[in-house]
C-alpha atoms as a PDB file:
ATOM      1  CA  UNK A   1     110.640 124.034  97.238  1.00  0.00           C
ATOM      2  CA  UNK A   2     114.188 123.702  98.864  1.00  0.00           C
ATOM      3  CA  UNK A   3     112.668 122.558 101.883  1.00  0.00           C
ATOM      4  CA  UNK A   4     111.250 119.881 100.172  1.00  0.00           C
ATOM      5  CA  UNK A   5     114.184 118.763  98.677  1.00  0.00           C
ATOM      6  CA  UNK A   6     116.130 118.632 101.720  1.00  0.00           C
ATOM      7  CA  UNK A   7     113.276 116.830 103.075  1.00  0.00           C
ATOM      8  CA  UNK A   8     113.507 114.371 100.501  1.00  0.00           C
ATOM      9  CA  UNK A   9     116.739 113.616 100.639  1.00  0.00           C
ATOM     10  CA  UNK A  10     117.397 113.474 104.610  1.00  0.00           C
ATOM     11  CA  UNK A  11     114.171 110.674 104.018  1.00  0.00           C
ATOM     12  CA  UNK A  12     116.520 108.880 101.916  1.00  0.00           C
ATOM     13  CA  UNK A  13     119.325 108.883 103.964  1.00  0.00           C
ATOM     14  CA  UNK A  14     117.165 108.016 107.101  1.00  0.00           C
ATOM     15  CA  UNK A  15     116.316 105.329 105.061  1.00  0.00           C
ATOM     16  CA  UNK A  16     119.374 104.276 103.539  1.00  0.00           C
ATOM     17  CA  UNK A  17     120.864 104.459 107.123  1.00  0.00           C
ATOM     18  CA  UNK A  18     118.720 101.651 108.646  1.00  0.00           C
ATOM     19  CA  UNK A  19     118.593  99.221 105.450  1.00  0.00           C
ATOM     20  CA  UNK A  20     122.368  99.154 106.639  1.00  0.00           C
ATOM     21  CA  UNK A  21     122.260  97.735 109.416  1.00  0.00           C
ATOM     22  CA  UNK A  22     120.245  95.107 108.101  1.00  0.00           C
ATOM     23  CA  UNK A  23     122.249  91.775 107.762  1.00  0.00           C
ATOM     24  CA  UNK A  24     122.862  91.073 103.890  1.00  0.00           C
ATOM     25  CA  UNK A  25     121.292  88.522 102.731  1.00  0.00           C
ATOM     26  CA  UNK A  26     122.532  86.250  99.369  1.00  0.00           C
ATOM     27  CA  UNK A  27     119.162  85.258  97.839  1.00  0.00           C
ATOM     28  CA  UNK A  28     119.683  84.147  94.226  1.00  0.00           C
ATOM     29  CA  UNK A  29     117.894  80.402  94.334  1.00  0.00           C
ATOM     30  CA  UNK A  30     117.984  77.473  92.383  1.00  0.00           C
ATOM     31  CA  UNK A  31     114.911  75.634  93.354  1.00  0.00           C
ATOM     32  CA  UNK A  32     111.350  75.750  93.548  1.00  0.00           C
ATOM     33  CA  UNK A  33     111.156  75.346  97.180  1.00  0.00           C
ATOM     34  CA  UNK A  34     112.691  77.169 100.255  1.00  0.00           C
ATOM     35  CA  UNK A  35     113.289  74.851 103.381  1.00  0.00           C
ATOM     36  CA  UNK A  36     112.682  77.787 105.973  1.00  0.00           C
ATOM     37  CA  UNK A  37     109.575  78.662 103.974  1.00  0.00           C
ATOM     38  CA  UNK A  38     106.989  76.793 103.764  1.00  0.00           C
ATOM     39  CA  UNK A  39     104.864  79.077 101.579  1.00  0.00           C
ATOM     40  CA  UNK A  40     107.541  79.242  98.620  1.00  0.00           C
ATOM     41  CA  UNK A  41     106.363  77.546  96.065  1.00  0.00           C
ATOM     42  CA  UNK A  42     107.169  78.638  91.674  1.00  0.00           C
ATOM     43  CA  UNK A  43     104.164  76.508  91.200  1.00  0.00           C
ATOM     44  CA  UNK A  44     101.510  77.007  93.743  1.00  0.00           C
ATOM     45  CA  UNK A  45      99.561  79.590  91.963  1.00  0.00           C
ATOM     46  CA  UNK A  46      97.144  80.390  95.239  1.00  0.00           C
ATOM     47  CA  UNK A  47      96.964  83.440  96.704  1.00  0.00           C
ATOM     48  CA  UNK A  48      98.570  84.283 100.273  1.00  0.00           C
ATOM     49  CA  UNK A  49      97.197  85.583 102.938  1.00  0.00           C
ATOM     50  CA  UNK A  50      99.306  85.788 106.441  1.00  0.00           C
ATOM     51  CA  UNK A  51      99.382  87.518 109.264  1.00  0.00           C
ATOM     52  CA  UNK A  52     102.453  89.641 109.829  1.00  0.00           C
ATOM     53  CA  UNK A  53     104.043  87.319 113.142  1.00  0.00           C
ATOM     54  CA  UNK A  54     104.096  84.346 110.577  1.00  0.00           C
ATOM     55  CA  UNK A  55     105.863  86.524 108.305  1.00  0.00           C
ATOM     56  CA  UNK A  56     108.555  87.270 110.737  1.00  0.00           C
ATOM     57  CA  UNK A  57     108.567  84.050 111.659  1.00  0.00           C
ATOM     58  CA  UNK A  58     109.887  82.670 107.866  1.00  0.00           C
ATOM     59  CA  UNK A  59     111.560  85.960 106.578  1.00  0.00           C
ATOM     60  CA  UNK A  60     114.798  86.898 107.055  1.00  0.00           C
ATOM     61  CA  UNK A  61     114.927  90.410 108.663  1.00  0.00           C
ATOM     62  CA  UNK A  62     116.193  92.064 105.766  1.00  0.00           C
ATOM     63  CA  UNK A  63     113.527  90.450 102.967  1.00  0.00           C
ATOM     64  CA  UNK A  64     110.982  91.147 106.134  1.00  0.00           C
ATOM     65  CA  UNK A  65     111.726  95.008 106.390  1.00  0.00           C
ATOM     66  CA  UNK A  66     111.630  95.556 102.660  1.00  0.00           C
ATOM     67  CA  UNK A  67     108.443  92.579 101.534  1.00  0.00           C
ATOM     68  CA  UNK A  68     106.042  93.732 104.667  1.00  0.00           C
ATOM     69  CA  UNK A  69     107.294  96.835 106.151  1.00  0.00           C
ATOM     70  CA  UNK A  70     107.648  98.805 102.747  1.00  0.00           C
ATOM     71  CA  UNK A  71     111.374  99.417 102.987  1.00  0.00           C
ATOM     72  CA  UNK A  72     113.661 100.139 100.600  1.00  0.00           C
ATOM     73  CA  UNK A  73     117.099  98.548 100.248  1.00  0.00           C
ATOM     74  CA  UNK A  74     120.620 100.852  99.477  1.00  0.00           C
ATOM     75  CA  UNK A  75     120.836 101.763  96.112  1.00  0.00           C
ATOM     76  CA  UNK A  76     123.209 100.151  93.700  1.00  0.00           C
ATOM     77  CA  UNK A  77     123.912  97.334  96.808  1.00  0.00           C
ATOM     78  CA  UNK A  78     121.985  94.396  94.508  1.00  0.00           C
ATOM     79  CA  UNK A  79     123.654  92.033  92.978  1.00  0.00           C
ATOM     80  CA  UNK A  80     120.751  91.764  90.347  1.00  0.00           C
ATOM     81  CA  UNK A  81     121.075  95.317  89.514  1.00  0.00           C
ATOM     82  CA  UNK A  82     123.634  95.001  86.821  1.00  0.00           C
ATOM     83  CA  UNK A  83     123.453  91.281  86.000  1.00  0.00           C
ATOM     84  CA  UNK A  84     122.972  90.333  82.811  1.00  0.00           C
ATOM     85  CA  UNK A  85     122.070  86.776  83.299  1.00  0.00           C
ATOM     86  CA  UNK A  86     119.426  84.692  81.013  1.00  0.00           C
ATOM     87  CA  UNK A  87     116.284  83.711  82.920  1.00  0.00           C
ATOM     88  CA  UNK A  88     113.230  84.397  85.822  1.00  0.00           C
ATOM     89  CA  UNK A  89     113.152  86.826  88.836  1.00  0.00           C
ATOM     90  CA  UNK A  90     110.614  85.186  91.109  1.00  0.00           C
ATOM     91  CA  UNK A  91     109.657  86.841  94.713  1.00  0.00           C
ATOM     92  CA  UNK A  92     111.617  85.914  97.332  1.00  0.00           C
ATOM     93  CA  UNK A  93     108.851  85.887  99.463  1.00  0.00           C
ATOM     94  CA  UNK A  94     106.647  83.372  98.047  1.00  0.00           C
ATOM     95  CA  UNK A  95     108.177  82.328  94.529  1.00  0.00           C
ATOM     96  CA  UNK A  96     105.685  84.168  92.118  1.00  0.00           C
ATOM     97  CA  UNK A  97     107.060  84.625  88.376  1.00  0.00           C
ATOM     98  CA  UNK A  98     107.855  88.142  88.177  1.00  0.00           C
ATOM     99  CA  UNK A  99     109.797  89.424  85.227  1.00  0.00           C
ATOM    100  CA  UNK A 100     111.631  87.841  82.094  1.00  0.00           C
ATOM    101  CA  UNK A 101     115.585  88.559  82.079  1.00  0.00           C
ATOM    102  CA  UNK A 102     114.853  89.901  78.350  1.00  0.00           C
ATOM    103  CA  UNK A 103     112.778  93.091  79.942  1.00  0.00           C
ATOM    104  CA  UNK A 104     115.344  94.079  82.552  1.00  0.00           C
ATOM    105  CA  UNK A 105     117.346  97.189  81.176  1.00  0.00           C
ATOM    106  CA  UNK A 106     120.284  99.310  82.960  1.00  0.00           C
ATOM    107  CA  UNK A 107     118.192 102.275  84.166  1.00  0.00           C
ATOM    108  CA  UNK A 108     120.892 104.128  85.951  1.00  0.00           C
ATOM    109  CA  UNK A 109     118.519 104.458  89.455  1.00  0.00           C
ATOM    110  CA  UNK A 110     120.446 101.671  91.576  1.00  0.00           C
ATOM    111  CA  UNK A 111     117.621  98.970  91.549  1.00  0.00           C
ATOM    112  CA  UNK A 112     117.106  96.503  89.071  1.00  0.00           C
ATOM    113  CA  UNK A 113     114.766  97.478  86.789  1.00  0.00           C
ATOM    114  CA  UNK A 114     112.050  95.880  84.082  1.00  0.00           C
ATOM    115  CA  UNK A 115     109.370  97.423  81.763  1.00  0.00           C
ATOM    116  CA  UNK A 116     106.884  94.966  81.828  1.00  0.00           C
ATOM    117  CA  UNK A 117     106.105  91.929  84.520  1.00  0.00           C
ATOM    118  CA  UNK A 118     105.764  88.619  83.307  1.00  0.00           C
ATOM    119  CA  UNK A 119     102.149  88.854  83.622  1.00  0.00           C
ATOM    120  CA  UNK A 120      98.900  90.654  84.710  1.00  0.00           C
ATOM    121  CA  UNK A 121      98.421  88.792  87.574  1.00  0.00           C
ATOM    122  CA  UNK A 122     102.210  88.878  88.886  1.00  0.00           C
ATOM    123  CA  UNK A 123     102.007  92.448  89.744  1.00  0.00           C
ATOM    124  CA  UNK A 124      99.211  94.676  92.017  1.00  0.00           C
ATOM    125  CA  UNK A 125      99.239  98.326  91.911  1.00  0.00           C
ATOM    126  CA  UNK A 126      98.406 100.450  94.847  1.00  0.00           C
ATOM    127  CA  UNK A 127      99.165 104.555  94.743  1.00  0.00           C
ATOM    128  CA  UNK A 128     101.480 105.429  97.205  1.00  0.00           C
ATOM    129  CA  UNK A 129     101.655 109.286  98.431  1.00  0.00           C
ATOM    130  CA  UNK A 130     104.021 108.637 101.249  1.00  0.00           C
ATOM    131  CA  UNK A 131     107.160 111.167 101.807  1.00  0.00           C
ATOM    132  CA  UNK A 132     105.261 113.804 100.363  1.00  0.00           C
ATOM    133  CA  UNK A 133     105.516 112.228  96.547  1.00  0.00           C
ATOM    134  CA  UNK A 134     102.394 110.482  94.596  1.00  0.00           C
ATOM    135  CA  UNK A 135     104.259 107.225  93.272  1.00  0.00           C
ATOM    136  CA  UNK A 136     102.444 103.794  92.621  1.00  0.00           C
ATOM    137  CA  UNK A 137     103.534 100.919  94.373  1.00  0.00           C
ATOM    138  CA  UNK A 138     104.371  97.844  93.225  1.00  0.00           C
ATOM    139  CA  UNK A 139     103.322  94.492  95.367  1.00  0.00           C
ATOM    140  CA  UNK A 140     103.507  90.678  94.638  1.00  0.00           C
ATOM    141  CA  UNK A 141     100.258  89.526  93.005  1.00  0.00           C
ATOM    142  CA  UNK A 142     100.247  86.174  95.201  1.00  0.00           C
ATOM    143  CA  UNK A 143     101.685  87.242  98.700  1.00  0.00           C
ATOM    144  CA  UNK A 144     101.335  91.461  98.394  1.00  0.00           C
ATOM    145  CA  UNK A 145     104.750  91.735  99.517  1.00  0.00           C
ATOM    146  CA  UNK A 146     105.940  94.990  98.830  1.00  0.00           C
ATOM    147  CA  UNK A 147     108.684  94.966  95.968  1.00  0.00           C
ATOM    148  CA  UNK A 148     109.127  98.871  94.356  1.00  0.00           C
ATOM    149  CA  UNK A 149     107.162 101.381  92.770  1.00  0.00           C
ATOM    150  CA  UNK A 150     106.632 101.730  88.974  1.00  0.00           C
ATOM    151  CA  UNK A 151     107.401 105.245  86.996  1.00  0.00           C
ATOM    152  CA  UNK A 152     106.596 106.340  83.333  1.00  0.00           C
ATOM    153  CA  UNK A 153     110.048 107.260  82.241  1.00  0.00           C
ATOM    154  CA  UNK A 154     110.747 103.662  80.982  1.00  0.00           C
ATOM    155  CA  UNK A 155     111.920 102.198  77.354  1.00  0.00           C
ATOM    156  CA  UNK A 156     109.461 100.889  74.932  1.00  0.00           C
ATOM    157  CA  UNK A 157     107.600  99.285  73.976  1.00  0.00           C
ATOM    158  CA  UNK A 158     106.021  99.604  77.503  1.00  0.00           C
ATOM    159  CA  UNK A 159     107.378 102.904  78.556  1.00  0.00           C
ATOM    160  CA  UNK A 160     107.364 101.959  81.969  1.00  0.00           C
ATOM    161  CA  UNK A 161     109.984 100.855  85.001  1.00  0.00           C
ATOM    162  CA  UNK A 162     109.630  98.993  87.360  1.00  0.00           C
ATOM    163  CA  UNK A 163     112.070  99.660  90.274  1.00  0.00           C
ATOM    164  CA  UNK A 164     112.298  96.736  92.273  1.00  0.00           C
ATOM    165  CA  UNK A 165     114.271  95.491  95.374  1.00  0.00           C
ATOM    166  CA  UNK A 166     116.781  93.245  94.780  1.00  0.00           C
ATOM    167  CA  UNK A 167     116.245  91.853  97.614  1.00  0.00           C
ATOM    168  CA  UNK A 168     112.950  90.511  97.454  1.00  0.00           C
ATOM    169  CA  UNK A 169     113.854  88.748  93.953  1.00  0.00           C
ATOM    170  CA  UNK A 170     114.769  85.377  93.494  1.00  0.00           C
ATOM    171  CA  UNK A 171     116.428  84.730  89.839  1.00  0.00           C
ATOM    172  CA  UNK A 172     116.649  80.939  88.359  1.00  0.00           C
ATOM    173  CA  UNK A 173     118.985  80.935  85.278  1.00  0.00           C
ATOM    174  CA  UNK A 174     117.210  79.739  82.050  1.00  0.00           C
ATOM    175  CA  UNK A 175     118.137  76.617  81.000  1.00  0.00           C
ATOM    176  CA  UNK A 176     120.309  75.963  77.625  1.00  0.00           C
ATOM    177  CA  UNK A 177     116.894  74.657  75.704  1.00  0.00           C
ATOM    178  CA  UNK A 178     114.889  77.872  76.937  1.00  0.00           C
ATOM    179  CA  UNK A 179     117.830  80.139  76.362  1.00  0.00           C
ATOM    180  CA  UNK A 180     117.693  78.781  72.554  1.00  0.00           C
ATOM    181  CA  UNK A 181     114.670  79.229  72.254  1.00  0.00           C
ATOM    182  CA  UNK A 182     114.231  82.697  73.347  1.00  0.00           C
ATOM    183  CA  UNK A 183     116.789  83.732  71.076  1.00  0.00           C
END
């Protein structure tokens, strides 16, 4: 069992290690449309299929590495991790609706985390059983763009969290009519 663990964690910091070197990358956005991307869209509900040179092609390195090569960003190194803004978290990779700012909760893990999408659709679930763990992972329901895994030790009413990369979110803030009404 200590093997394992050591296992584990030099994984981690393998990982870690090379998100570093990764340029950072500011992506909160306030549009619907991204001018070096022309598959963004918050309103193009159609489903994307690419193949991975045109991804490379319109994704920054870092969004690249975590969306289509599964990575995983430093922990605690998003700026959406601890905000507390009103509003949307979209993909950064092709503007899907994610999550609501009202199901994002302080989970302690060093990724933002929600307990429940915005919808059914937004969200696919494959298992993942890599680094010797069974975890499901999370992808984008429009462009499969990998985003985080879910786990069961969430709040209610879901019980769920959803451990997402900061940096393949987008967040819009909601505006002053939306933010009333929500309330």
């Amino acid at each position: 069992m200590r093997a394992y663990s050591s296992y584990f964690f030099l994984c981690l910091f393998c990982l870690s290690c090379y998100s570093q070197n990764i340029k950072k990358q500011e992506n909160p956005m306030s549009t619907n449309e991204k001018p070096t991307n022309p598959v963004y869209s918050r309103n193009d509900t159609g489903k994307l299929a690419l193949p991975d040179a045109e991804w490379k092609k319109i994704l920054s390195p870092e969004v690249y590495y975590i969306a289509r090569q599964k990575g995983t960003e430093r922990p605690y190194t998003s700026p959406f991790e601890k905000s507390k803004e009103i509003g949307t978290y979209y993909c950064a990779v092709c503007g899907n609706p994610l999550f609501k700012s009202d199901t994002k909760f302080e989970s302690g893990c060093g990724w933002p985390s929600f307990y429940e999408p915005i919808s059914k659709g937004s969200i696919i679930y494959l298992p993942d059983n890599t680094l010797g763990m069974s975890r499901t992972e999370v992808e984008c329901g429009r462009c499969k763009s990998h985003l985080g895994h879910v786990f069961e030790d969430g709040p209610k009413p879901t019980g769920l969290r959803y451990c997402i990369n900061g940096v393949v979110l987008d967040f819009e803030k909601a505006k002053e009519a939306e933010k009333k009404y929500d309330a």
